[in-house]
N, C-alpha and C. Protein backbone atom coordinates (compact mmCIF):
# COMPACT_ATOMS: atom_id res chain seq x y z
N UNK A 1 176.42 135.62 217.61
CA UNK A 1 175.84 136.26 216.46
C UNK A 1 175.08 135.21 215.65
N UNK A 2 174.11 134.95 215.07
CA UNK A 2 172.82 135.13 214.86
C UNK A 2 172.99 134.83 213.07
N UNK A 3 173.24 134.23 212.17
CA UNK A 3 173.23 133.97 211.02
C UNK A 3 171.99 134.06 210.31
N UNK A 4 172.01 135.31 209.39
CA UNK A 4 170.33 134.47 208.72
C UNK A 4 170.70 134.26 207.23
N UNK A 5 169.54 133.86 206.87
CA UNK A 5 169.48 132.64 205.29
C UNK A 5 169.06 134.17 204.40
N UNK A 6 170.24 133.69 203.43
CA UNK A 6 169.59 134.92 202.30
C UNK A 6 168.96 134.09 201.38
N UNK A 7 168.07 134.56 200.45
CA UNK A 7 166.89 133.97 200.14
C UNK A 7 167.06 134.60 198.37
N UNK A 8 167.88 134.84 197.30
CA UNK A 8 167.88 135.01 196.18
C UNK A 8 166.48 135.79 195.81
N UNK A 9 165.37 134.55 195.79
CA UNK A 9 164.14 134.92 195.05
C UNK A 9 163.13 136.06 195.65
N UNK A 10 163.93 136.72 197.00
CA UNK A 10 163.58 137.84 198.07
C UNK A 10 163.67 138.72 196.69
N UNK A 11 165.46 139.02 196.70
CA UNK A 11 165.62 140.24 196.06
C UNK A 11 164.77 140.28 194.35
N UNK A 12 165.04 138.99 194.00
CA UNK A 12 163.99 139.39 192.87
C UNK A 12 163.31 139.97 192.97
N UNK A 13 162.16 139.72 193.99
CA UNK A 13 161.23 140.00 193.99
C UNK A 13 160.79 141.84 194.53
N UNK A 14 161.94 141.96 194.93
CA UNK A 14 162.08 143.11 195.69
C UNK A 14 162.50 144.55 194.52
N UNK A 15 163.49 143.54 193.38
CA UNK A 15 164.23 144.39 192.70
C UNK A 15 162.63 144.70 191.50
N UNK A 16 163.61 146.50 191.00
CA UNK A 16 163.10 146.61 190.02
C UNK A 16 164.04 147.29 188.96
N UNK A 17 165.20 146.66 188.77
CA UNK A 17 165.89 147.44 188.20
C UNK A 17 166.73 146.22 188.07
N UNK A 18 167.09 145.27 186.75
CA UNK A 18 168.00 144.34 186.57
C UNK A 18 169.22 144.45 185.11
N UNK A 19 169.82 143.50 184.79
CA UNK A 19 170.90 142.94 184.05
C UNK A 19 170.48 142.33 183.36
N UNK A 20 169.87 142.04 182.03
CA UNK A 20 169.24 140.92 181.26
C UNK A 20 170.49 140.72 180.46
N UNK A 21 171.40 139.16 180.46
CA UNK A 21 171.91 138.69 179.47
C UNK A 21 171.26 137.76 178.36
N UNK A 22 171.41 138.66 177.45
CA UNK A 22 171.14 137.34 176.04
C UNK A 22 172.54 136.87 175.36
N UNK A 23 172.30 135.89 174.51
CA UNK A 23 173.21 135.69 173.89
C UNK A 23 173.23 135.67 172.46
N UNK A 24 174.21 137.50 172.09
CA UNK A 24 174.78 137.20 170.75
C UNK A 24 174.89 136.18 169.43
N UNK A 25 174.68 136.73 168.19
CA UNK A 25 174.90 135.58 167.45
C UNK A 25 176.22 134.75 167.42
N UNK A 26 177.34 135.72 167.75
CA UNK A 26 178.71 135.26 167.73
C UNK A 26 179.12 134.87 169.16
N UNK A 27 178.10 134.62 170.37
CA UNK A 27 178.05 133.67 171.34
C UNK A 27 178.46 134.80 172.27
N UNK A 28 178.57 135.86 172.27
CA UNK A 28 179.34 136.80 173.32
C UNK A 28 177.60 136.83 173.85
N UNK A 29 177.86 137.71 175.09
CA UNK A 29 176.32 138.18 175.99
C UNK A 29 176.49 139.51 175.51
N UNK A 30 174.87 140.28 175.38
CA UNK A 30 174.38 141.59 175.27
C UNK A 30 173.55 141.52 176.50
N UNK A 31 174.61 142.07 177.22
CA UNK A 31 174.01 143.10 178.52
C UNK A 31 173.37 144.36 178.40
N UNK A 32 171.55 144.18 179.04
CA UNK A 32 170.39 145.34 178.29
C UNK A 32 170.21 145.67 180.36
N UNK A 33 170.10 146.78 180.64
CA UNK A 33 168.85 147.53 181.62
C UNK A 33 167.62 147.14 181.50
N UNK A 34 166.93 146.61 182.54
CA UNK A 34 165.40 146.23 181.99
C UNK A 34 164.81 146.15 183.35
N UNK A 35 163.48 146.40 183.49
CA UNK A 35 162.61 147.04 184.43
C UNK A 35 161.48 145.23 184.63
N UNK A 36 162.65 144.41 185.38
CA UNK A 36 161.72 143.37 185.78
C UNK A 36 160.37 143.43 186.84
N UNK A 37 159.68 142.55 186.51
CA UNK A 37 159.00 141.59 187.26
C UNK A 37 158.96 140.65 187.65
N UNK A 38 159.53 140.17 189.16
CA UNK A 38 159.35 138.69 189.31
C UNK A 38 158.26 138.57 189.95
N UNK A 39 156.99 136.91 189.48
CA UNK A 39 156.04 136.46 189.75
C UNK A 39 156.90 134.98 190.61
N UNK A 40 156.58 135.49 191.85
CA UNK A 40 157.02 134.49 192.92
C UNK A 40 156.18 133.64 192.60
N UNK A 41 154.77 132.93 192.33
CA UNK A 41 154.10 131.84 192.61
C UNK A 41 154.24 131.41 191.50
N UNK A 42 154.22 132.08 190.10
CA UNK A 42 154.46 131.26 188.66
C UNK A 42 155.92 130.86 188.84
N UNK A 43 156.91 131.40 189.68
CA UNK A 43 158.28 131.50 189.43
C UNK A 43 158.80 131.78 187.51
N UNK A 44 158.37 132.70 187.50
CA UNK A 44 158.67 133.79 185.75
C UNK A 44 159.01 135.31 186.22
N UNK A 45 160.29 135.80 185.51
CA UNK A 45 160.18 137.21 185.37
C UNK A 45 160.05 137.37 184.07
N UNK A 46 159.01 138.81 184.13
CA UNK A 46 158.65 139.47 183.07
C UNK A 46 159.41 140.68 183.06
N UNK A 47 159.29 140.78 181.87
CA UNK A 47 159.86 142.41 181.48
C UNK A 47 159.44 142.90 179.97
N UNK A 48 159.48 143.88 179.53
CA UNK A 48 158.78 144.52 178.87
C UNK A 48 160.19 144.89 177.59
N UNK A 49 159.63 144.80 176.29
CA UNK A 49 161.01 145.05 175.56
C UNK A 49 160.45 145.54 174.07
N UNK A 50 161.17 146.21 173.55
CA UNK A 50 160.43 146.55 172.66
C UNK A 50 161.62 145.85 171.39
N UNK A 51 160.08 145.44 170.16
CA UNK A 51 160.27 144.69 169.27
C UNK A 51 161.93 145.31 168.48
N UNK A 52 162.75 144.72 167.57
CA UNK A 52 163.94 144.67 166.86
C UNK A 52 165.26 145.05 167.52
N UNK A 53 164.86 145.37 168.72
CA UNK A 53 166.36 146.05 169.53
C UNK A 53 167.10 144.88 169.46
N UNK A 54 168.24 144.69 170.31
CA UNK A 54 169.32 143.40 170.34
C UNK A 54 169.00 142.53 171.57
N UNK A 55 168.26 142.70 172.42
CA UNK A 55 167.76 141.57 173.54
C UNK A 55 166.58 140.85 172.92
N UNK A 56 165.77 141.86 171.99
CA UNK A 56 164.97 140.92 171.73
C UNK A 56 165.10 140.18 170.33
N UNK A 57 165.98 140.38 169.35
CA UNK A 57 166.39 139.68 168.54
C UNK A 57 167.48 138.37 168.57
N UNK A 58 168.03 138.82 169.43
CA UNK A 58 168.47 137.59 170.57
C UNK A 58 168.18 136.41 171.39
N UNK A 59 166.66 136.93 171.87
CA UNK A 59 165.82 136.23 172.57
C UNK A 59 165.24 135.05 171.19
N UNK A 60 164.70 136.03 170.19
CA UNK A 60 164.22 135.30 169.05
C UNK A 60 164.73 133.98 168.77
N UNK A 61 165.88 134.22 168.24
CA UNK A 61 167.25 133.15 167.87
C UNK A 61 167.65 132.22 169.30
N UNK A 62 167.53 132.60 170.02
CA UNK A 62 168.25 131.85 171.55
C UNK A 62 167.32 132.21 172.50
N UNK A 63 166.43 131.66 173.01
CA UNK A 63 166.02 131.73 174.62
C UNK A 63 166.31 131.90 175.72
N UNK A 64 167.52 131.48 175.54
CA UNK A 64 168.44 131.36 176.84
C UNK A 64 168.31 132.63 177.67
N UNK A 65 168.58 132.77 178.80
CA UNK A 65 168.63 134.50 179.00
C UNK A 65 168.98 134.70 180.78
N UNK A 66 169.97 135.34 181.08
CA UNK A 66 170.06 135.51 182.62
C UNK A 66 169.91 137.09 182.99
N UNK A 67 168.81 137.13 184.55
CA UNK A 67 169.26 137.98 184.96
C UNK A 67 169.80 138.14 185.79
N UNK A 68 170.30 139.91 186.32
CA UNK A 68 170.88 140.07 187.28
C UNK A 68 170.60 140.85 187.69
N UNK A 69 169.99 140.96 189.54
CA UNK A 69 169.74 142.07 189.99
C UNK A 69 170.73 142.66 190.97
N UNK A 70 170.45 143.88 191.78
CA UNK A 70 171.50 143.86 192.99
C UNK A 70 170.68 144.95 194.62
N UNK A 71 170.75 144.56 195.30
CA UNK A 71 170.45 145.59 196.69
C UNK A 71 170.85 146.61 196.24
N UNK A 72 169.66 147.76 196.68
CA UNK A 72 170.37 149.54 196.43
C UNK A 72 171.72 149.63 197.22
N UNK A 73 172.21 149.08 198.22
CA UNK A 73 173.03 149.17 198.83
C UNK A 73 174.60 148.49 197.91
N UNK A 74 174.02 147.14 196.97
CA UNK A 74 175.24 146.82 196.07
C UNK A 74 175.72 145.46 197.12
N UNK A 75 175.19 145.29 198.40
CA UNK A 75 176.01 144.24 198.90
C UNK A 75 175.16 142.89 198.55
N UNK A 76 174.14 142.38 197.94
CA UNK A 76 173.27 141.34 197.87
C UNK A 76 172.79 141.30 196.06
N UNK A 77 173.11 140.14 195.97
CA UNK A 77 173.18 140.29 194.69
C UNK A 77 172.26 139.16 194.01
N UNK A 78 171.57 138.81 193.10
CA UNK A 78 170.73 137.28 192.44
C UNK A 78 170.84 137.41 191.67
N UNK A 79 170.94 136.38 191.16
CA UNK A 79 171.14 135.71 189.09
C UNK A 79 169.91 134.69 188.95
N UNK A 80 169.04 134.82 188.04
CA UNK A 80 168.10 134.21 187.76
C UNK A 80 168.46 133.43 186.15
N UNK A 81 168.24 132.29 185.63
CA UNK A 81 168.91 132.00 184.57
C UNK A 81 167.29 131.18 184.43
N UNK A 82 167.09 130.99 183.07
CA UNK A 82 165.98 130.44 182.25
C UNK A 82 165.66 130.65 181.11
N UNK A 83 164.78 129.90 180.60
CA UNK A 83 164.28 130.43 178.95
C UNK A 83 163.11 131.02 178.90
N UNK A 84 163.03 132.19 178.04
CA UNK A 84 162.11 133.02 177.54
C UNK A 84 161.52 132.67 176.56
N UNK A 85 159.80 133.39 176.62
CA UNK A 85 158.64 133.47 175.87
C UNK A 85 158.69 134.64 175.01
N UNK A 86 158.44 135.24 174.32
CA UNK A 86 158.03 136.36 173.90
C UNK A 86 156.30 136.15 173.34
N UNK A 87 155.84 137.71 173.82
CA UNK A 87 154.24 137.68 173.63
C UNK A 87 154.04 139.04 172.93
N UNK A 88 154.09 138.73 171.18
CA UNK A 88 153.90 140.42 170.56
C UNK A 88 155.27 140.40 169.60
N UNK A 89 155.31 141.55 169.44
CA UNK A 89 154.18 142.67 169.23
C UNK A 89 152.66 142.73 168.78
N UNK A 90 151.71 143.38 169.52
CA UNK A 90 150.30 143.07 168.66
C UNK A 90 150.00 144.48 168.08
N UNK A 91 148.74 144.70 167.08
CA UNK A 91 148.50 145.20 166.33
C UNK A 91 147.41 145.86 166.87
N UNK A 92 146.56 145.48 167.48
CA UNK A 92 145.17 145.27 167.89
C UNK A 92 145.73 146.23 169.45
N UNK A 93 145.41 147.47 169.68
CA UNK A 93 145.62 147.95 171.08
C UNK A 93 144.39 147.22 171.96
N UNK A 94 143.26 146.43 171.69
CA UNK A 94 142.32 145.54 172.46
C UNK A 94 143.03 144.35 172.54
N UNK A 95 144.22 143.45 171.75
CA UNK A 95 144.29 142.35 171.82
C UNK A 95 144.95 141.85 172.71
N UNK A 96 145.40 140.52 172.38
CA UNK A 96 145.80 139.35 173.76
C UNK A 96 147.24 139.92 173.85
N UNK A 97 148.24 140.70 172.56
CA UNK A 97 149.39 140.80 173.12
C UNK A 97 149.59 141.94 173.92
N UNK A 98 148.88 143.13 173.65
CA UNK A 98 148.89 143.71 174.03
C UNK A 98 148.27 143.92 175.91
N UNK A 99 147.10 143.19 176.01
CA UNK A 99 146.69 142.71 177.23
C UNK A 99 147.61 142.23 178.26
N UNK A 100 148.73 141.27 177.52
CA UNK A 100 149.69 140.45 178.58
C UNK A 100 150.63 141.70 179.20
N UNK A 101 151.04 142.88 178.36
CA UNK A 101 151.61 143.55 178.48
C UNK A 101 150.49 144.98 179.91
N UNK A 102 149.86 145.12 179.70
CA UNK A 102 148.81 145.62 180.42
C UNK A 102 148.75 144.90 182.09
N UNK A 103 148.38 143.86 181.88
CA UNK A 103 148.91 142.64 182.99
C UNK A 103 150.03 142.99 183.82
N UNK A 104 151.32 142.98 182.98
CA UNK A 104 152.73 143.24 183.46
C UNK A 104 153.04 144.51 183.90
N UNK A 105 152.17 145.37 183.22
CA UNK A 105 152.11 146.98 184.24
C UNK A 105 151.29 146.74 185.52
N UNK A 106 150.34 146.22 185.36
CA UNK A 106 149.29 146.45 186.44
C UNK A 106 150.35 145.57 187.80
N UNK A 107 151.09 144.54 187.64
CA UNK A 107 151.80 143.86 188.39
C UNK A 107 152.99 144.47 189.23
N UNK A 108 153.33 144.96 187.98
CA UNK A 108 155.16 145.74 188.78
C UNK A 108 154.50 147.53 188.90
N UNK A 109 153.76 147.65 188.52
CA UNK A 109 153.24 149.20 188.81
C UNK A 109 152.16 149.47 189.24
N UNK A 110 151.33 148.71 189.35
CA UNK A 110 149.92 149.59 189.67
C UNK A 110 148.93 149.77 188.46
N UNK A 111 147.80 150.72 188.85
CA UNK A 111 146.99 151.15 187.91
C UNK A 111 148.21 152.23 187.20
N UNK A 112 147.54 152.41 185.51
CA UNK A 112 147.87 153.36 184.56
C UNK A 112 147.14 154.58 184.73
N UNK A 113 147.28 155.78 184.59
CA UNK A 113 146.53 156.67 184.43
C UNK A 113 145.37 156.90 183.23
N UNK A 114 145.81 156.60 181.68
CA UNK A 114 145.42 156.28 180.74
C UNK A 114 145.54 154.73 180.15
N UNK A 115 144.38 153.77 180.57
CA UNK A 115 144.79 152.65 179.75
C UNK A 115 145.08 152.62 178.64
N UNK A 116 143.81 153.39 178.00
CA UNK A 116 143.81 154.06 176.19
C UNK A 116 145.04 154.32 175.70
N UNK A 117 145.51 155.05 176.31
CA UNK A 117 147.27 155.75 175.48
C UNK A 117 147.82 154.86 176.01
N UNK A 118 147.87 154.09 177.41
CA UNK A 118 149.49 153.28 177.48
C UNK A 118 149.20 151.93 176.22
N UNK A 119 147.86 151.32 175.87
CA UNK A 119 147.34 150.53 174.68
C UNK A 119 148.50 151.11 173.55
N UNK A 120 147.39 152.23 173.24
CA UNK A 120 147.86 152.51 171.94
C UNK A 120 149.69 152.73 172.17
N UNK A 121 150.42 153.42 172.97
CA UNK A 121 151.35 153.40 172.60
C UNK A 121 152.51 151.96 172.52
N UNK A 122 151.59 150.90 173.46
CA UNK A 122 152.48 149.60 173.36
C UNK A 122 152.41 148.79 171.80
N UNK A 123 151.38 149.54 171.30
CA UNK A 123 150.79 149.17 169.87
C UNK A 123 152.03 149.67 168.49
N UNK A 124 152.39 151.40 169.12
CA UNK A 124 153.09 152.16 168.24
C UNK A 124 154.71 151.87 168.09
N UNK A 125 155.26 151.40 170.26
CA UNK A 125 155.89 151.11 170.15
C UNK A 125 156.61 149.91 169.32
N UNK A 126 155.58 148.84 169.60
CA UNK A 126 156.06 147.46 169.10
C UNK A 126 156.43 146.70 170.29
N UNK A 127 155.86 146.99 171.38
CA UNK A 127 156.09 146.36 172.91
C UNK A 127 155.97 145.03 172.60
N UNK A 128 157.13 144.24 173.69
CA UNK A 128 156.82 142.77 173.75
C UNK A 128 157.19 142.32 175.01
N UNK A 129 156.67 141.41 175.48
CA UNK A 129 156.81 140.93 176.82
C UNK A 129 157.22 139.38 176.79
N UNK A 130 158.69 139.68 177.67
CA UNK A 130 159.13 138.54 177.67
C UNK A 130 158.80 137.76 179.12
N UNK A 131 158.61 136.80 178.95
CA UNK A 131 157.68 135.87 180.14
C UNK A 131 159.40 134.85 180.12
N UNK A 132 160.33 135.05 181.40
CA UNK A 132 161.45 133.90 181.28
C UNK A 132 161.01 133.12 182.00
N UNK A 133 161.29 131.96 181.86
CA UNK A 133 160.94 130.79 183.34
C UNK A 133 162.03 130.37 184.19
N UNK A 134 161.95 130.63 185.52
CA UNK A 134 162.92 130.63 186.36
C UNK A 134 163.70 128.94 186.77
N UNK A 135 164.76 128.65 185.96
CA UNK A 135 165.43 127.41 186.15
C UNK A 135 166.48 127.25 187.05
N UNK A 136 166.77 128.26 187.50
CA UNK A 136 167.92 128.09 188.26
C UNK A 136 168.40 129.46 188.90
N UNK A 137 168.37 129.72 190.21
CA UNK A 137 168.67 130.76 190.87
C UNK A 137 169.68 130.83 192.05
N UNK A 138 170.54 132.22 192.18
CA UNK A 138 171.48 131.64 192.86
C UNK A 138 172.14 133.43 193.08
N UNK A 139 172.64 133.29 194.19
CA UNK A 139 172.86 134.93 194.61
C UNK A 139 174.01 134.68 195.92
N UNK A 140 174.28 135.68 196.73
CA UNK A 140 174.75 135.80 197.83
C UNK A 140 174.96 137.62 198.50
N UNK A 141 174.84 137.01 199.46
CA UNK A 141 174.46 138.76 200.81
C UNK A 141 175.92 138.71 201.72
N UNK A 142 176.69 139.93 201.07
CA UNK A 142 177.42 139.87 201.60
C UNK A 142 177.61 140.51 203.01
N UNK A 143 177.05 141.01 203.33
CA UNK A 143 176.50 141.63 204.86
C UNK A 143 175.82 140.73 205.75
């Protein structure tokens, strides 16, 4: 039998559905659902968050931030650990924060149907895009 190499930055890249830990003011983790992007050649996942919730007020205060994804199946699992950017909220549905965010759809999704409304609503929401940088990765396939 035939061993092969599991490869962590696969499933990143594969996943779209992760575990974002931040860390609490009182040092505990706030575990959020969040709809990554990993950019294999920058080595950064992005994800999309909207302004005052608790990951991103977290992020504010502490950078720190891990994720976690897993195989639909549940047997293969990666932890991505690094520090985060935040880009936004912008004001301007033409501007640069809003653009980065535009970027990060066009990447993990495709074309938009309406650029106009997904703009304006990343505008209404208070969208922000967190850019983490990948420092350290580490997983295992249990199959």
């Amino acid at each position: 039998m035939t061993a092969t190499l599991f490869d962590p930055r696969t499933l990143l890249a594969e996943s779209r559905l992760g575990v974002l830990a931040t860390i609490k003011a009182d040092g505990r983790p706030q575990l959020s659902p969040v709809t990554p992007y990993y950019d294999a050649e920058a080595d950064v996942i992005l994800v999309s968050m909207t302004e005052g919730r608790a990951k991103t007020i977290n992020l504010r205060r502490d950078p720190r931030a891990t994720l976690e994804v897993t195989s639909a199946d549940g047997w293969s699992w990666a932890t991505a650990e690094g520090v985060a950017t935040l880009t936004g909220p912008g004001d301007d549905p033409a501007g640069p924060e809003v653009e980065a965010l535009v970027d990060y759809y066009r990447r993990a999704a495709g074309e938009h149907p309406d650029w106009d409304e997904y703009r304006s609503v990343m505008v209404a929401d208070r969208r922000v895009l967190m850019t983490m940088t990948v420092d350290h990765v580490y997983g295992a396939s249990l199959r």
